[in-house]
C-alpha atoms as a PDB file:
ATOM      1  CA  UNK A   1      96.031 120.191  98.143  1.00  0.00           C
ATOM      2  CA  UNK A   2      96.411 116.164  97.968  1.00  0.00           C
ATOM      3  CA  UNK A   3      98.575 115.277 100.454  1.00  0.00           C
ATOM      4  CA  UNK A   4      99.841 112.201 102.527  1.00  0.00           C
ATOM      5  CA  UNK A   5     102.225 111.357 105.018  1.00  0.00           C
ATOM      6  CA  UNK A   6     104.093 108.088 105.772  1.00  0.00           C
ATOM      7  CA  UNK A   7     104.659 105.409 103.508  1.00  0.00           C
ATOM      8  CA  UNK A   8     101.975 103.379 101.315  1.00  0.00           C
ATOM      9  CA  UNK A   9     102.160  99.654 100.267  1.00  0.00           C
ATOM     10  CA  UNK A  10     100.966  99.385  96.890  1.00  0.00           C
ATOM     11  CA  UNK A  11      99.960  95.803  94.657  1.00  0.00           C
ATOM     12  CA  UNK A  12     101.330  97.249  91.107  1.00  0.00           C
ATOM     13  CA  UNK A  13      98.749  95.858  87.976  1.00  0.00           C
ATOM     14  CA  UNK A  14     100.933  94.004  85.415  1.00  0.00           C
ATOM     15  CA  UNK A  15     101.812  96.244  82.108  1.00  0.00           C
ATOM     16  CA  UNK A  16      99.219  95.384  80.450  1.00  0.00           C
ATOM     17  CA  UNK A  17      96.678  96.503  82.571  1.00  0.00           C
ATOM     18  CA  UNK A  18      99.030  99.458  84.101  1.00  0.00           C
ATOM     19  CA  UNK A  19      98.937 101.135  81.065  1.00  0.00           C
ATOM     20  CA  UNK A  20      95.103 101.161  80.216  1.00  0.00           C
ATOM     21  CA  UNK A  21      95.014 102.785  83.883  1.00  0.00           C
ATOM     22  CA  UNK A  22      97.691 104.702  83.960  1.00  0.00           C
ATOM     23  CA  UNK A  23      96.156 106.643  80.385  1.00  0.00           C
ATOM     24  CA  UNK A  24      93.040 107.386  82.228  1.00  0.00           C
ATOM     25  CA  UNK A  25      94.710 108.926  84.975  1.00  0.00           C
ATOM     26  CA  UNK A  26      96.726 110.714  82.819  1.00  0.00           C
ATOM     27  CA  UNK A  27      94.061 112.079  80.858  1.00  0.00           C
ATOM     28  CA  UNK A  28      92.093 113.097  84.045  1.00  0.00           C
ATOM     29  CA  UNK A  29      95.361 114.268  85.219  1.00  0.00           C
ATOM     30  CA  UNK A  30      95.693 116.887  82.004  1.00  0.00           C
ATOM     31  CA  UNK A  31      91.922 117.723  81.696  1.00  0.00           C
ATOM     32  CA  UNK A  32      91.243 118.361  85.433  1.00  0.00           C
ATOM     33  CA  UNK A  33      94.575 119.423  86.302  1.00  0.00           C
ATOM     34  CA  UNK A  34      94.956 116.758  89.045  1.00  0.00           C
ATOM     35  CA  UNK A  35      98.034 115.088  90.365  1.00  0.00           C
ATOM     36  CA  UNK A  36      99.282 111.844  88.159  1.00  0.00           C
ATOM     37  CA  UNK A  37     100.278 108.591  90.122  1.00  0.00           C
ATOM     38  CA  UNK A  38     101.376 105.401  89.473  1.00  0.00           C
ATOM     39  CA  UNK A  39      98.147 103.281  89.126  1.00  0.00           C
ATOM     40  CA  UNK A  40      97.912 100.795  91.999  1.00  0.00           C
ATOM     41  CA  UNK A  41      95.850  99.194  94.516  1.00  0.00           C
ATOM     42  CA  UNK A  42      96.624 100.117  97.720  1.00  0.00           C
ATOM     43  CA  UNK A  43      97.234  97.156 100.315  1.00  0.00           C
ATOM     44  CA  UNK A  44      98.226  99.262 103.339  1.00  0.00           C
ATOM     45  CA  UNK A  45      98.516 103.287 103.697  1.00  0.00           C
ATOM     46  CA  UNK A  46      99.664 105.577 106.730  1.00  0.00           C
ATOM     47  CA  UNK A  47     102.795 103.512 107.272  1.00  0.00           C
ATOM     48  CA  UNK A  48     105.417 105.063 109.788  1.00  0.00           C
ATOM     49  CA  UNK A  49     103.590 108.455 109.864  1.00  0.00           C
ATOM     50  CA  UNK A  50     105.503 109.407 112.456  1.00  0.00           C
ATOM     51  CA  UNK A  51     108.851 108.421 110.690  1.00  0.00           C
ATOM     52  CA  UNK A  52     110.788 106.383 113.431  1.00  0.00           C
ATOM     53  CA  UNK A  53     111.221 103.587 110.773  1.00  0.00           C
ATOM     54  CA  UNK A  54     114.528 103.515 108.474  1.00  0.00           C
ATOM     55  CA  UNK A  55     113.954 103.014 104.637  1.00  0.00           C
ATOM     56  CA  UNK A  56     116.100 100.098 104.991  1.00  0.00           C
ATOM     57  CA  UNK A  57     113.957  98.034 107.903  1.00  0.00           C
ATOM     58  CA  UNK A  58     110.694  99.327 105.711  1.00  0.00           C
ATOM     59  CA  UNK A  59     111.771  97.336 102.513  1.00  0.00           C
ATOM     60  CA  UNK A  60     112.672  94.688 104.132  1.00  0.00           C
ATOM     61  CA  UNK A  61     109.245  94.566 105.721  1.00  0.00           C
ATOM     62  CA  UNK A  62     107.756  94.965 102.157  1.00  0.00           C
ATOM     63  CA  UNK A  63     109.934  92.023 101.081  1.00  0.00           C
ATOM     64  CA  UNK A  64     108.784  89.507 103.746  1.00  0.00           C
ATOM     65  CA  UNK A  65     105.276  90.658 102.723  1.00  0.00           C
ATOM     66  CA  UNK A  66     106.061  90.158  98.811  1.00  0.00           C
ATOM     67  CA  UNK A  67     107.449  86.435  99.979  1.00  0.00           C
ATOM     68  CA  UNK A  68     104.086  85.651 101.259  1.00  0.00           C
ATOM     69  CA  UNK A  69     101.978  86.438  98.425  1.00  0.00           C
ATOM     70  CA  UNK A  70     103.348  83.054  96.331  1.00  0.00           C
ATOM     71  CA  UNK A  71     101.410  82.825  93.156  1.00  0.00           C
ATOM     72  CA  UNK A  72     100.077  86.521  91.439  1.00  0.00           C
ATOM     73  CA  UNK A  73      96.642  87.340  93.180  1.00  0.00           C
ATOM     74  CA  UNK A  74      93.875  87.022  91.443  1.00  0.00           C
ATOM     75  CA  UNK A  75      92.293  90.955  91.229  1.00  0.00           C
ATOM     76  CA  UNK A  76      88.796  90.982  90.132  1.00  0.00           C
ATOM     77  CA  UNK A  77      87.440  94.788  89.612  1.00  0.00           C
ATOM     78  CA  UNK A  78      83.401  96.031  90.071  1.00  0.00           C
ATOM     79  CA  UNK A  79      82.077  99.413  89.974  1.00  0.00           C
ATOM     80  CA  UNK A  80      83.513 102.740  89.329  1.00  0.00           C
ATOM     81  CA  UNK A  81      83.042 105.168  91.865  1.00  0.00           C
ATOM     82  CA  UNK A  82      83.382 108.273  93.544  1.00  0.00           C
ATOM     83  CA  UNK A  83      83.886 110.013  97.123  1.00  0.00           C
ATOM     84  CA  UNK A  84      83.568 113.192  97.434  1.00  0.00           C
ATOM     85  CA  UNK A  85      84.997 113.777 101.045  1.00  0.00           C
ATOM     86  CA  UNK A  86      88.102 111.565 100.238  1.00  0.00           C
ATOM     87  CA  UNK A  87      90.401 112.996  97.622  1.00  0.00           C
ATOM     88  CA  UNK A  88      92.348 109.281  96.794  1.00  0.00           C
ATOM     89  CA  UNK A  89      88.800 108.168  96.438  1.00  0.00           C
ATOM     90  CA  UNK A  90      86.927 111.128  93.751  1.00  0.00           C
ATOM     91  CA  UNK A  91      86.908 108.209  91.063  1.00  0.00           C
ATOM     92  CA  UNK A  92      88.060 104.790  91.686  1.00  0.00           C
ATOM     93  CA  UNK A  93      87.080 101.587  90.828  1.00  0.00           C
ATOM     94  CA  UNK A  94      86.135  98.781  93.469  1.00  0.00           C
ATOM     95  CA  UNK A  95      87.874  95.783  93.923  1.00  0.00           C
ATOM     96  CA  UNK A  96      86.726  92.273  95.265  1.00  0.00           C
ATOM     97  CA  UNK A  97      87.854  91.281  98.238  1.00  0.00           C
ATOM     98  CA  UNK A  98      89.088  87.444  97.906  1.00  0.00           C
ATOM     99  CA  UNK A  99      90.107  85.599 100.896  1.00  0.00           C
ATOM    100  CA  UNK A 100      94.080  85.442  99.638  1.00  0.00           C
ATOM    101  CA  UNK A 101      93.876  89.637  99.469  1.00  0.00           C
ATOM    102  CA  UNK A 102      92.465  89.323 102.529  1.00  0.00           C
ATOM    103  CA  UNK A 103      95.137  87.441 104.105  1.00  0.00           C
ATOM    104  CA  UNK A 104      97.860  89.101 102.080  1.00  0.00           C
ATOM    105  CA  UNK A 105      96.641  92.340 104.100  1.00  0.00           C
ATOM    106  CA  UNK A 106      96.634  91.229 107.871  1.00  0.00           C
ATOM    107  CA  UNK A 107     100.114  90.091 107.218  1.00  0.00           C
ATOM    108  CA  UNK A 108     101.506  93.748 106.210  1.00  0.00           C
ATOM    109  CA  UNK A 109      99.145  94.847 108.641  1.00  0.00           C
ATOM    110  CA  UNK A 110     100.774  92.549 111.065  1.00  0.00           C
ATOM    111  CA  UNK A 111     104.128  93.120 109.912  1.00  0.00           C
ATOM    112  CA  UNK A 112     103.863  97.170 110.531  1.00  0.00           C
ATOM    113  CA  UNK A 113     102.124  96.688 113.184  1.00  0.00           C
ATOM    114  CA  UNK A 114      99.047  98.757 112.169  1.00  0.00           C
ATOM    115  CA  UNK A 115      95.708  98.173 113.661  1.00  0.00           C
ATOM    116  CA  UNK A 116      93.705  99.091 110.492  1.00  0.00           C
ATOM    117  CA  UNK A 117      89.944  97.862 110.574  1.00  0.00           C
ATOM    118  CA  UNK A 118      87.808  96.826 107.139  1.00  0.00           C
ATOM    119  CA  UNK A 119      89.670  96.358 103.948  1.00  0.00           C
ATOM    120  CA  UNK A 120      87.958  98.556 101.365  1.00  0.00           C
ATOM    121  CA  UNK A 121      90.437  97.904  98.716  1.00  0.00           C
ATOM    122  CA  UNK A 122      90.150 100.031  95.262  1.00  0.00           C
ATOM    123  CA  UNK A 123      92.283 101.326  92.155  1.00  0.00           C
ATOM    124  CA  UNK A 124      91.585 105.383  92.383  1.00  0.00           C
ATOM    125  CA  UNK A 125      91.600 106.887  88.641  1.00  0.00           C
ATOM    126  CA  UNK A 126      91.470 110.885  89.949  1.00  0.00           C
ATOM    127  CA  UNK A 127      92.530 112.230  93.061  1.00  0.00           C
ATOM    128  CA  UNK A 128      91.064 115.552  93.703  1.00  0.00           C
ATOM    129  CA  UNK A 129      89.704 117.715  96.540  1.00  0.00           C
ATOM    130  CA  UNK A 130      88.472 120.019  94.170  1.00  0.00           C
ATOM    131  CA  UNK A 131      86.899 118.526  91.735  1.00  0.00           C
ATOM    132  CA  UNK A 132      82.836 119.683  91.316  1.00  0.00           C
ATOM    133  CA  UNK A 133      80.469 116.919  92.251  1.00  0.00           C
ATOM    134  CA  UNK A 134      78.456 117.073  89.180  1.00  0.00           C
ATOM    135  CA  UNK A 135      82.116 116.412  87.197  1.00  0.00           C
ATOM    136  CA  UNK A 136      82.508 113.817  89.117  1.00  0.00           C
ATOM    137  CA  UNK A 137      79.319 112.170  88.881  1.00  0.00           C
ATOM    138  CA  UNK A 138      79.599 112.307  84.877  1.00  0.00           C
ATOM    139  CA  UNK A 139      82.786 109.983  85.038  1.00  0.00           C
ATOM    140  CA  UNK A 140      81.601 107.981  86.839  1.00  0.00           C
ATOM    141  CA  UNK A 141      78.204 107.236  84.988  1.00  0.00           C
ATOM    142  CA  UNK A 142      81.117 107.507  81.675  1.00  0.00           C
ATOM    143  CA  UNK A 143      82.945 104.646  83.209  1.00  0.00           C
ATOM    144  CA  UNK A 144      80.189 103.195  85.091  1.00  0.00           C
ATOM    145  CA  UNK A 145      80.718  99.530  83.463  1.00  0.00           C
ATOM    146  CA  UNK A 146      83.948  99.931  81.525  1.00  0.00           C
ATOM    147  CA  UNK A 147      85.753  97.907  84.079  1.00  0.00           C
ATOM    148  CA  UNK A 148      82.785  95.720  85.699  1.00  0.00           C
ATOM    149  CA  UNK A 149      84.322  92.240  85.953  1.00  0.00           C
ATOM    150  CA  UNK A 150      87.666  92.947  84.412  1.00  0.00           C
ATOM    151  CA  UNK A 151      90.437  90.841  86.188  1.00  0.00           C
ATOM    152  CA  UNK A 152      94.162  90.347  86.062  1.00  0.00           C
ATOM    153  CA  UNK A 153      97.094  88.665  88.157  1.00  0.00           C
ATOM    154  CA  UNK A 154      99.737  90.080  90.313  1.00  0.00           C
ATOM    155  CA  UNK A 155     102.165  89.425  92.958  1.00  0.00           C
ATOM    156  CA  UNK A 156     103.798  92.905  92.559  1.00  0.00           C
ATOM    157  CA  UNK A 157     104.274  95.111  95.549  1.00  0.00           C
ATOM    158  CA  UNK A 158     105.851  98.490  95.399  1.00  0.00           C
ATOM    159  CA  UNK A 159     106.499 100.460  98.745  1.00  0.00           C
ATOM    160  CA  UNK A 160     106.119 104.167  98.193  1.00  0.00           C
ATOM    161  CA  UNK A 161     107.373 107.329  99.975  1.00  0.00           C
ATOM    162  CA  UNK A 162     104.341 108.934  99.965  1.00  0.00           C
ATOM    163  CA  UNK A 163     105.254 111.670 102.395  1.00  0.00           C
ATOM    164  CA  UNK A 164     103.834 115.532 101.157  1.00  0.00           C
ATOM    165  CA  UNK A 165     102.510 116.039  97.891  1.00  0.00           C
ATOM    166  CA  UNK A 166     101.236 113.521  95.233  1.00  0.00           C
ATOM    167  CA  UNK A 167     103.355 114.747  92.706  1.00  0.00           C
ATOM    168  CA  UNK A 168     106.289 114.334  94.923  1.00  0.00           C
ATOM    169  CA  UNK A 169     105.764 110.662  95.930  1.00  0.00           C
ATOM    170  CA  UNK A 170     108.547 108.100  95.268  1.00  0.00           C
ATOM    171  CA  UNK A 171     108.539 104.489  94.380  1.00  0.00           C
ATOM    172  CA  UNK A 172     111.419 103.309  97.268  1.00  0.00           C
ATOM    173  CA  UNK A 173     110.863  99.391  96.347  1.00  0.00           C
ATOM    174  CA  UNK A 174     109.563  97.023  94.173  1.00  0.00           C
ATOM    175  CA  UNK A 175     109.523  93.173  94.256  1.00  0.00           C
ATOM    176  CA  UNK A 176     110.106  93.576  90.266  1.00  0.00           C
END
């Protein structure tokens, strides 16, 4: 089953935008019977897996991170995808790496101390481990350019509890 442990720092899309994704994951959600989520790009996973950090010193890490972002980032999205050996990763769509992501990353990377290597970062649609390969091949040639260029601006970060199963995952903070 999809599963995590530790915590997850998450850039949130702005309504607009969190609603067109947040309808395709619900609709893969009900037709594939697959965990819903709050849609997201994910700027730093595995946080405190081992759970010697309080919730209270781990948002106020998140807000020193949200004070350094400034102005909304500029999110440019590319190709819809699909892993098959990563279950946050069966459909997603790809995301440009700009140099202010970029930096906004080393410093929550700095900040929990992680030692996390290439930034790969991406807006996953379906999480499965279960899912067939040729299903997941037709979404993705479905979606293939629906989101090809799209772009939007934010500067909100939501820290999530994202300890056991997807379902059970908890927004702890949010910078608004």
């Amino acid at each position: 089953m999809e599963s995590a442990k530790g915590y997850s720092l998450w850039l949130i899309p702005p309504d607009k935008n969190y609603q067109i994704f947040e309808k395709i994951i619900n609709g893969f959600s009900k037709e594939y019977h697959t965990p819903k989520f709050i849609p997201h790009i994910t700027l730093l996973g595995d946080i405190d897996q081992e759970g010697k950090l309080s919730k209270r010193i781990l948002i106020k890490k998140s807000k020193e991170i949200a004070k350094n972002i400034g102005e909304p980032l500029e999110i440019t999205l590319k190709d819809v995808m699909g892993e098959t050996d990563k279950w946050w990763k069966r459909v997603y769509i790809d995301v440009n790496v700009t140099k202010k992501l970029l930096e906004i990353y080393n410093i929550a990377n700095n900040k929990f101390n992680m030692k996390i290597g290439i930034y790969r970062p991406h807006l996953s649609l379906l999480y499965s481990n279960s899912l067939e390969i040729n299903k997941t091949q037709k979404l993705i040639r479905e979606l293939k350019n629906e989101f090809d260029g799209m772009n939007f601006r934010t500067s909100r970060i939501g820290l999530v509890d994202t300890n056991g199963k997807v379902g059970n995952w908890k927004l702890i903070y949010s910078n608004s």
